[in-house]
N, C-alpha and C. Protein backbone atom coordinates (compact mmCIF):
# COMPACT_ATOMS: atom_id res chain seq x y z
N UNK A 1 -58.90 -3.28 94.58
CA UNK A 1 -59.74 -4.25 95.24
C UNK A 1 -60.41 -3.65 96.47
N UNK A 2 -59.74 -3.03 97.20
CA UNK A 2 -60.27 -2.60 98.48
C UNK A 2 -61.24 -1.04 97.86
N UNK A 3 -61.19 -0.36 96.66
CA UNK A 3 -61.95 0.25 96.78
C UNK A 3 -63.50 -0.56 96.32
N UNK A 4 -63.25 -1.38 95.65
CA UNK A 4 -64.77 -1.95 95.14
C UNK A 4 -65.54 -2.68 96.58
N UNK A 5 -64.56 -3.64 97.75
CA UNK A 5 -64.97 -3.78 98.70
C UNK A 5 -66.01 -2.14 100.10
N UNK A 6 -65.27 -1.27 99.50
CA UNK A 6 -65.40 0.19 99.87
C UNK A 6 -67.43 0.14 99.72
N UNK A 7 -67.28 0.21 98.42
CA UNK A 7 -68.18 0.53 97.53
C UNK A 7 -69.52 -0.34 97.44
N UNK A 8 -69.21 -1.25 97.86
CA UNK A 8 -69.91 -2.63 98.13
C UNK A 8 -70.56 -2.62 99.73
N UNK A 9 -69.95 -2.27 100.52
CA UNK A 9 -70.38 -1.60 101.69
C UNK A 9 -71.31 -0.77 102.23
N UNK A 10 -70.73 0.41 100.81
CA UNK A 10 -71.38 1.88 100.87
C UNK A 10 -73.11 1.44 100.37
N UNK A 11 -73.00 0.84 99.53
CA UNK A 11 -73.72 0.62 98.85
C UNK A 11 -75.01 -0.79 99.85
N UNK A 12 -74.19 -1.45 100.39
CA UNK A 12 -75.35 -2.17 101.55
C UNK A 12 -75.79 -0.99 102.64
N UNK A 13 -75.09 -0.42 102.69
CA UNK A 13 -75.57 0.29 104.08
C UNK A 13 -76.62 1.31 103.59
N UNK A 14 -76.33 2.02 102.33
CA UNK A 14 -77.76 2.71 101.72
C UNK A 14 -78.92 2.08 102.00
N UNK A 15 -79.00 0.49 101.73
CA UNK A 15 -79.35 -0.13 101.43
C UNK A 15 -80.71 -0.54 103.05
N UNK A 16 -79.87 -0.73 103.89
CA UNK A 16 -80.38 -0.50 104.89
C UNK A 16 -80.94 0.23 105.73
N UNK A 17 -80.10 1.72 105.34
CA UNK A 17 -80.52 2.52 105.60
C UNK A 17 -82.32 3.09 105.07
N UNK A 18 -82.20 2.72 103.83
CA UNK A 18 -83.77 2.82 102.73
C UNK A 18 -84.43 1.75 103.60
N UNK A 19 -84.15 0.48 104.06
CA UNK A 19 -85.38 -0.17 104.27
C UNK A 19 -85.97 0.58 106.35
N UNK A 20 -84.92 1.34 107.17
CA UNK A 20 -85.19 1.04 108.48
C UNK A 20 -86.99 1.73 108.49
N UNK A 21 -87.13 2.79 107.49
CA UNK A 21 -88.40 2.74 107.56
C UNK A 21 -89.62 1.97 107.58
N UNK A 22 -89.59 1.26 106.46
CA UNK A 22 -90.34 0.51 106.54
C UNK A 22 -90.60 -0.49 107.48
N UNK A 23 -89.32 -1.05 108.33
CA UNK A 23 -89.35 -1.47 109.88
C UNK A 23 -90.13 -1.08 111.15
N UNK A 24 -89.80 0.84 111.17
CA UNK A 24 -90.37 1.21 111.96
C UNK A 24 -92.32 1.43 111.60
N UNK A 25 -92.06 1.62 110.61
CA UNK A 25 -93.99 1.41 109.99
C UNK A 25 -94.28 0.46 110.76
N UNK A 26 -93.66 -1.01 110.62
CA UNK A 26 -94.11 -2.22 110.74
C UNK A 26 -94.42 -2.42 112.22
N UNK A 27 -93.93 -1.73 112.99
CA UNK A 27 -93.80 -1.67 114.55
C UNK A 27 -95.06 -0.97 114.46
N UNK A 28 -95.40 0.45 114.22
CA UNK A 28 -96.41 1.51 114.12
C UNK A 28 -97.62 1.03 113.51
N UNK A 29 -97.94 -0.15 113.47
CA UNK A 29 -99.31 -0.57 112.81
C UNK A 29 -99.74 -1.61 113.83
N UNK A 30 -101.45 -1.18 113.81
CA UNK A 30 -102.12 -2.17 114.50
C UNK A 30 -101.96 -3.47 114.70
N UNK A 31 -101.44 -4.16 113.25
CA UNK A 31 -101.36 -5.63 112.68
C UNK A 31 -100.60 -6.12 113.70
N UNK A 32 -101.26 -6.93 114.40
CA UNK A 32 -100.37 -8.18 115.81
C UNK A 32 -101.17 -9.03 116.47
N UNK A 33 -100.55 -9.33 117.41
CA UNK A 33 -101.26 -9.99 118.52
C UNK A 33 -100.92 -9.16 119.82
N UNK A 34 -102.26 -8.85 120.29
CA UNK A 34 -102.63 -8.12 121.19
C UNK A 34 -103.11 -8.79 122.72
N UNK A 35 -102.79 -8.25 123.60
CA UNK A 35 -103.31 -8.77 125.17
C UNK A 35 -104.33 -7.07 125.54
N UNK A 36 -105.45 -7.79 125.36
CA UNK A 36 -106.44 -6.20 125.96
C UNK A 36 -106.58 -6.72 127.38
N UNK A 37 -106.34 -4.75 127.82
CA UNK A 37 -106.65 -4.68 129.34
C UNK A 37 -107.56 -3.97 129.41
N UNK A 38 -108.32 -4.46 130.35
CA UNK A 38 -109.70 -3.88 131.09
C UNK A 38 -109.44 -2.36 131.44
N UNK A 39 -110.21 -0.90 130.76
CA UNK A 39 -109.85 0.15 131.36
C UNK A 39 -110.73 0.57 132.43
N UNK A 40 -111.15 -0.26 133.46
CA UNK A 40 -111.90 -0.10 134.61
C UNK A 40 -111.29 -1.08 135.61
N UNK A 41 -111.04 -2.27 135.31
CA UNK A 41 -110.68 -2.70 136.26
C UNK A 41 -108.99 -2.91 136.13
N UNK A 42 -108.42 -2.71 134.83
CA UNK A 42 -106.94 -2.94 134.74
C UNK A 42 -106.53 -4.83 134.53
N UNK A 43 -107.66 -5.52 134.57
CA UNK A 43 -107.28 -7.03 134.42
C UNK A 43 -107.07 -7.18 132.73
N UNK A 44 -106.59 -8.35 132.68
CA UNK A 44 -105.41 -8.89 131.26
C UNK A 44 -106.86 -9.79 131.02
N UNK A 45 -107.42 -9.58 129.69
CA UNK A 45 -108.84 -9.99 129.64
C UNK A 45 -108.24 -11.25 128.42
N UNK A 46 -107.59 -10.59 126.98
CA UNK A 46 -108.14 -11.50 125.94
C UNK A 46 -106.93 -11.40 125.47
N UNK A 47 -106.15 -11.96 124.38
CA UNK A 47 -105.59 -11.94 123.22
C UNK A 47 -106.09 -11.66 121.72
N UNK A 48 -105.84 -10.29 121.47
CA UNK A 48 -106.84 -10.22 120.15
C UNK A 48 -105.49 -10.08 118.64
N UNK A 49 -106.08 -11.16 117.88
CA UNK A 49 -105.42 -10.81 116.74
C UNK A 49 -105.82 -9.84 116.07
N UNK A 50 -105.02 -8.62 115.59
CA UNK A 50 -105.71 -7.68 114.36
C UNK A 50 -105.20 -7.91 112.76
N UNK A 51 -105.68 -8.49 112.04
CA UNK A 51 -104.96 -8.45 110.35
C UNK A 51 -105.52 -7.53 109.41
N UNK A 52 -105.05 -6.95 108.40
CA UNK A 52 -105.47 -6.19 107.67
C UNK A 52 -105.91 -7.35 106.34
N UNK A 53 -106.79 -7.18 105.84
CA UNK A 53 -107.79 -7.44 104.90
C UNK A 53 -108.66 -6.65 103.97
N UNK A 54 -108.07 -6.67 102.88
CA UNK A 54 -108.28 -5.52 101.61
C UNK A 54 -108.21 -3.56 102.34
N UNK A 55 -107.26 -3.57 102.82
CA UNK A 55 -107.17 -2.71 102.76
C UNK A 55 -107.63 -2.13 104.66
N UNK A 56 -107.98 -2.88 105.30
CA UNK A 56 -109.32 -2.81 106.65
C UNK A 56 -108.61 -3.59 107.53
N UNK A 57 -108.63 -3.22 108.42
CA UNK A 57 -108.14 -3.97 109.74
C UNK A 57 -109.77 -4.87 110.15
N UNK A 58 -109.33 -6.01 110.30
CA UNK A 58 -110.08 -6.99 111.20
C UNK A 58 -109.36 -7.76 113.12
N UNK A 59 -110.07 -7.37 113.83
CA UNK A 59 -109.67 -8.19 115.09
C UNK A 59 -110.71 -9.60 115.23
N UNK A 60 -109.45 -10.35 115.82
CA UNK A 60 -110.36 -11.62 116.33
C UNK A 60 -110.00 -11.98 117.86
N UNK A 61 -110.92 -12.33 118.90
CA UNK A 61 -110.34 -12.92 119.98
C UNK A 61 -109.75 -14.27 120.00
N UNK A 62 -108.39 -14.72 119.88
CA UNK A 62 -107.43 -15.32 119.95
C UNK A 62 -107.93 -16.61 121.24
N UNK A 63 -107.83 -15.21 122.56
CA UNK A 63 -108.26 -16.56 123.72
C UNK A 63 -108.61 -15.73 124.67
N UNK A 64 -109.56 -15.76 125.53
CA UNK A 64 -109.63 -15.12 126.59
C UNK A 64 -108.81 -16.12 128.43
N UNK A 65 -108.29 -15.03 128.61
CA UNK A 65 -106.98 -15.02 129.22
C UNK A 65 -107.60 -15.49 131.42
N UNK A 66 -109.11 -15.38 131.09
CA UNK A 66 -109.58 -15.86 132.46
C UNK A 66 -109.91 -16.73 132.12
N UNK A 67 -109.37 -18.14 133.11
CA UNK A 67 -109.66 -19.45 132.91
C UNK A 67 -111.19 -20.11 132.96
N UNK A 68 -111.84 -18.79 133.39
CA UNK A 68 -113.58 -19.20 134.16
C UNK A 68 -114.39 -18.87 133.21
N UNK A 69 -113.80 -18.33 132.09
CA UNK A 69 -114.59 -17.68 130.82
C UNK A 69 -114.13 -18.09 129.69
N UNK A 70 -113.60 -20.02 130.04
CA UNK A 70 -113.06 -20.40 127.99
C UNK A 70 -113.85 -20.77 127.16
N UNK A 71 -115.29 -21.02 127.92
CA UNK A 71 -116.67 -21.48 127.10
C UNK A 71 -117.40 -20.16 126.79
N UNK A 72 -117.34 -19.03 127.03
CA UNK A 72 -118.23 -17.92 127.25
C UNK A 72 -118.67 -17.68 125.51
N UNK A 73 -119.85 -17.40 125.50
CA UNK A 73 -120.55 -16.50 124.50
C UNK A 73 -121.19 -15.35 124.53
N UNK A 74 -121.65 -14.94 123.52
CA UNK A 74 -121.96 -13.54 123.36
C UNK A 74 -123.34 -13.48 123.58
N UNK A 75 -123.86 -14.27 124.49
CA UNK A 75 -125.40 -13.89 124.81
C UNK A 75 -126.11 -13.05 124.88
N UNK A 76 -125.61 -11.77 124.86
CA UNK A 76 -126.38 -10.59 124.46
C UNK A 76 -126.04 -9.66 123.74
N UNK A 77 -125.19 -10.24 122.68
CA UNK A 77 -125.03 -9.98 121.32
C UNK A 77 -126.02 -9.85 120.57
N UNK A 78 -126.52 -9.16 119.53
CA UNK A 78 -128.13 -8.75 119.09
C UNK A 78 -128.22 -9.23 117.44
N UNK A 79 -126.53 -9.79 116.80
CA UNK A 79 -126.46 -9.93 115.24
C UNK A 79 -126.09 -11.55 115.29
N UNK A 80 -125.58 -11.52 114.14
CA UNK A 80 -125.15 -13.31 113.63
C UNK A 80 -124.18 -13.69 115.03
N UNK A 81 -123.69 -12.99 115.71
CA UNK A 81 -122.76 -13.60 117.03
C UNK A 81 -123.38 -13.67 117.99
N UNK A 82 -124.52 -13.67 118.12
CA UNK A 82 -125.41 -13.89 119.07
C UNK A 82 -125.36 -15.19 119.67
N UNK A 83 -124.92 -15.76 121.02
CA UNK A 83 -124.99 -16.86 121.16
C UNK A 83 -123.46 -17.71 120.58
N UNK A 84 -122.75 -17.72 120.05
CA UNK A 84 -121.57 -17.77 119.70
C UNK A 84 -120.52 -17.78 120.49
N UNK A 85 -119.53 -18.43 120.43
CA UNK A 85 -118.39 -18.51 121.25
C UNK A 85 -117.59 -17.16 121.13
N UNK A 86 -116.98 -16.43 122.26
CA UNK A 86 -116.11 -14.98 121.99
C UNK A 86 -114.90 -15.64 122.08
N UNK A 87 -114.36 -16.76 122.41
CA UNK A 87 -113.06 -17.02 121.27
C UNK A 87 -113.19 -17.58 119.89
N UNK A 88 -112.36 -17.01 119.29
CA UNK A 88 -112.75 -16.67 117.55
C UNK A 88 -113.53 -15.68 117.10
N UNK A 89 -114.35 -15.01 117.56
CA UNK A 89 -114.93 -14.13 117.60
C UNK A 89 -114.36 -12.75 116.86
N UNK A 90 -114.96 -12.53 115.55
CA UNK A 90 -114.39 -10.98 115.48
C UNK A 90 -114.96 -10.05 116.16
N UNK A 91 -113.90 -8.68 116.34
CA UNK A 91 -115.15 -7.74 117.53
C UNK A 91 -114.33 -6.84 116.66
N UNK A 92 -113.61 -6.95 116.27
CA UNK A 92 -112.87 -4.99 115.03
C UNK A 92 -113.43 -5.57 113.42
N UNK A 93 -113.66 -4.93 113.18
CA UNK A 93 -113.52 -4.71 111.10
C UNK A 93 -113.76 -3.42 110.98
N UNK A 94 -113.60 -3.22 109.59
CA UNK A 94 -113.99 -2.07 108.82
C UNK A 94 -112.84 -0.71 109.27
N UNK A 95 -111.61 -0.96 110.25
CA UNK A 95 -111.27 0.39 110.35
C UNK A 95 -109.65 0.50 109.60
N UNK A 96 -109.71 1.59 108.76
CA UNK A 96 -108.49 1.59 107.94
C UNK A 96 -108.13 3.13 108.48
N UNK A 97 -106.84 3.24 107.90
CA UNK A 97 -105.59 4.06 108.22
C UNK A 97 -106.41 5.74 107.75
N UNK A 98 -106.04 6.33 108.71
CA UNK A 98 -106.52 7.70 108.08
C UNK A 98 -105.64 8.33 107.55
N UNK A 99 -105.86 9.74 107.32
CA UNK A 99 -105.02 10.40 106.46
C UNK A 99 -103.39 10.35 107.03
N UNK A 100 -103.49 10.64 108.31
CA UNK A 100 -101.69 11.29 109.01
C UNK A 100 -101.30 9.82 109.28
N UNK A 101 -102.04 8.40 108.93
CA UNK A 101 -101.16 7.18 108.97
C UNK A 101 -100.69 7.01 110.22
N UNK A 102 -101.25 7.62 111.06
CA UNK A 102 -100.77 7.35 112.58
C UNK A 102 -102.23 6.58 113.57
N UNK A 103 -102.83 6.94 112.72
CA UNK A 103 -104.65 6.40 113.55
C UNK A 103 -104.79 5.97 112.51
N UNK A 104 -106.10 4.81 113.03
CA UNK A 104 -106.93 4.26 111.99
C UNK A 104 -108.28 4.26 112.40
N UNK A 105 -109.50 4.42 111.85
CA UNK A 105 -110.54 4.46 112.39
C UNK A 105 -111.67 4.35 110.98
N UNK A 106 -113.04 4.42 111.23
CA UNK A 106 -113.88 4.34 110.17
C UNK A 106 -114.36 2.76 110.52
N UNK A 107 -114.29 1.78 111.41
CA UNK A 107 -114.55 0.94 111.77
C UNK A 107 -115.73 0.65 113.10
N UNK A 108 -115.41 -0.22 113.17
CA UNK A 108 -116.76 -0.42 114.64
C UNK A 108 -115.98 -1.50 115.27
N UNK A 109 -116.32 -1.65 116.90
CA UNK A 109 -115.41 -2.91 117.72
C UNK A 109 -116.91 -3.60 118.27
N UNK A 110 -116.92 -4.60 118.97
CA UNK A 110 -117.89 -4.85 119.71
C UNK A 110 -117.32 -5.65 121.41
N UNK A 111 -118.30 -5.02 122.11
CA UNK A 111 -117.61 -5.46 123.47
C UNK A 111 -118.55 -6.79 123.74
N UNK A 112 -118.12 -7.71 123.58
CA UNK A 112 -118.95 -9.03 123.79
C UNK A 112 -119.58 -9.05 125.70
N UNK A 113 -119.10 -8.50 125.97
CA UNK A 113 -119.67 -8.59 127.51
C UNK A 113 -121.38 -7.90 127.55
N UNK A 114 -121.43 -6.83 126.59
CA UNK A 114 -122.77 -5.96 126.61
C UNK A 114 -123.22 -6.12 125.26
N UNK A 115 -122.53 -6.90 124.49
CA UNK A 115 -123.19 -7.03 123.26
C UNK A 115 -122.96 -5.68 122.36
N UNK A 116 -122.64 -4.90 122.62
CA UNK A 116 -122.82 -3.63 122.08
C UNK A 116 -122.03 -3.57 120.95
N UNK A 117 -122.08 -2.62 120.05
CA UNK A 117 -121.17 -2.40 118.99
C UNK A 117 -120.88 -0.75 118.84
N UNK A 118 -119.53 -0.29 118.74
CA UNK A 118 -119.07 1.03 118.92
C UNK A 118 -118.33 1.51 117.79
N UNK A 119 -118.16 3.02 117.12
CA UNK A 119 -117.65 3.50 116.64
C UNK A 119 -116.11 2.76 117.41
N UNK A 120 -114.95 3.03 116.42
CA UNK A 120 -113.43 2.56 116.92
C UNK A 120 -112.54 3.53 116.31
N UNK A 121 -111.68 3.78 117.09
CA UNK A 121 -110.47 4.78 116.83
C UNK A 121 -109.29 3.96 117.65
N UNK A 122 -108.14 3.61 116.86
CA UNK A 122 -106.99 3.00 117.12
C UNK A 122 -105.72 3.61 116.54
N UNK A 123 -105.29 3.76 117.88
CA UNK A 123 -103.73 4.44 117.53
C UNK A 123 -102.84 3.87 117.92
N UNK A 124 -101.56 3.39 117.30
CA UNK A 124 -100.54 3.30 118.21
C UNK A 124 -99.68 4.07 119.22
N UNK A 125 -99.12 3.47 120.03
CA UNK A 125 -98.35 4.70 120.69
C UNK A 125 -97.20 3.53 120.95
N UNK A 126 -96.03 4.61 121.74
CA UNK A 126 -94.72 4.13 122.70
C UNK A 126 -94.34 3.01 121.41
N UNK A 127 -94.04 4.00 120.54
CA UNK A 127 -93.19 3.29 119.59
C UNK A 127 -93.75 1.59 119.00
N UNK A 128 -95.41 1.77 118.92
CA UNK A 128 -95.60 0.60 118.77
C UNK A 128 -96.19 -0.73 119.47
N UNK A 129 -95.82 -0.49 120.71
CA UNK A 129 -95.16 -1.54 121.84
C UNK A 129 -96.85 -1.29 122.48
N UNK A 130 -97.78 -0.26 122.40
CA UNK A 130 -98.89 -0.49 122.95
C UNK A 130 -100.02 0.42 121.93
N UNK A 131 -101.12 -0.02 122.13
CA UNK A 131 -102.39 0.56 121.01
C UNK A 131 -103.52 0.75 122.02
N UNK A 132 -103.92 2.17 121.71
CA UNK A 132 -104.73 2.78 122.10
C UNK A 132 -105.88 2.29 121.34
N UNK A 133 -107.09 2.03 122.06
CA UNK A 133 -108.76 1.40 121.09
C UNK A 133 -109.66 2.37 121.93
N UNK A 134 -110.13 3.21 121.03
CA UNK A 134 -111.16 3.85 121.82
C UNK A 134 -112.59 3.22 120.91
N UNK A 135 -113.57 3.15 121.43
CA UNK A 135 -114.29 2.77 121.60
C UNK A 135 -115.61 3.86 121.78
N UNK A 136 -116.61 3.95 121.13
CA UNK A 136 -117.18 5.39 121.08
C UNK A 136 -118.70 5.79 120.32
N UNK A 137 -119.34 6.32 120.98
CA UNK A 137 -120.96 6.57 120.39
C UNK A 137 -121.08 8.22 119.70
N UNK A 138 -121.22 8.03 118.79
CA UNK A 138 -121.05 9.99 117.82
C UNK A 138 -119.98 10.25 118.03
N UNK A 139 -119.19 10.78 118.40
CA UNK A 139 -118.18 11.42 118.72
C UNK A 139 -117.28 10.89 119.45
N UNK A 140 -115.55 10.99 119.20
CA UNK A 140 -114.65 10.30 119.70
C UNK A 140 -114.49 10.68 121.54
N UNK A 141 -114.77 11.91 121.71
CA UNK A 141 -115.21 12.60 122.90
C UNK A 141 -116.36 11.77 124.18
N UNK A 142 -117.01 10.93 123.53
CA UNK A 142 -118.22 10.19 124.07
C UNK A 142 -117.71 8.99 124.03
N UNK A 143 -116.38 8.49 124.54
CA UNK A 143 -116.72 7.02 124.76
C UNK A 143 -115.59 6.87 125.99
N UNK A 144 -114.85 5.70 125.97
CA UNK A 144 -113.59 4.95 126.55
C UNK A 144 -112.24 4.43 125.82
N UNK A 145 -111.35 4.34 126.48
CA UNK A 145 -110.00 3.78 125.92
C UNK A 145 -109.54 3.32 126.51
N UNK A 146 -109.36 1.72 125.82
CA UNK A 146 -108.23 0.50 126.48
C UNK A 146 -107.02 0.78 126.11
N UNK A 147 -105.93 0.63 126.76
CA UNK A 147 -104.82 0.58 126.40
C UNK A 147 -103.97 -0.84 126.27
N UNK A 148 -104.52 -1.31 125.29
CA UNK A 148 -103.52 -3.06 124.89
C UNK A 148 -101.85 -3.02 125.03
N UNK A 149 -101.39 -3.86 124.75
CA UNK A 149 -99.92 -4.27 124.71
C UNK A 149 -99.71 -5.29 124.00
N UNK A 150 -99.01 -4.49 122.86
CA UNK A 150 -98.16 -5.86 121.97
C UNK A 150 -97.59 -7.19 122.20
N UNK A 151 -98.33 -8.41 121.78
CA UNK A 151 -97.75 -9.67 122.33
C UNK A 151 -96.25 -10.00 121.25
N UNK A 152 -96.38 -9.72 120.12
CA UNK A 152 -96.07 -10.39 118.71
C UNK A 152 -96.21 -9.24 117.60
């Protein structure tokens, strides 16, 4: 009896052992809810959701986090969000996982404050717990990087 209890053990803990990866993936991916910080001034701007969708990461602004900006739109936004509320707002699509599965990029973000729309490169770092968004014109070399923090 006590060896099949043995065995039964051995056999969960494999068991666990096979899934902690896929745990730590789950930490290591964009997919959350995000608090972006300003990389100029350091202020707690928005809550952005990111979900993956066929394969593509999409962000949406959740809520923006200054009480003086819950009506704000994208007034000098230049496409269909023109004029539009920037909560709900998508500002990421199109960027999926590259080869080393540690970045994702091939996407575009848009900064609703200038309307603009940017090449995007997103990495996680610190185990997860924060995501690097660079933000960028030709070359990853030519732009900026926020550093967010995992809400969820």
């Amino acid at each position: 009896m006590k060896a099949w209890k043995n065995l039964a053990l051995s056999v969960a803990l494999v068991g666990v052992a096979a899934a902690l990866p896929n745990l730590a993936d789950a930490q290591t991916t964009p997919v959350g809810l995000w608090k972006s910080i300003d990389d100029e001034t350091k202020a707690e701007k928005s809550l952005v959701r990111i979900t993956e969708a066929g394969g593509a990461l999409v962000g949406r602004i959740e809520k923006l986090l200054d009480p003086t900006k819950q009506d704000a739109k994208c007034d000098k936004c230049s496409d269909a969000r023109k004029d539009q509320p920037v909560t709900g707002m998508t500002i990421i699509s199109g960027v999926k996982a590259s080869d080393d599965k540690s970045l994702w990029e091939g996407g575009e973000i848009l900064d609703p404050n200038n309307g603009k729309t940017y090449k995007v490169r997103i990495k996680p770092v610190d185990g997860g717990k924060k995501l690097e968004v660079r933000g960028y014109i030709g070359a990853p070399m030519l732009g900026r990087t926020q550093t967010w923090i995992r809400v969820e």
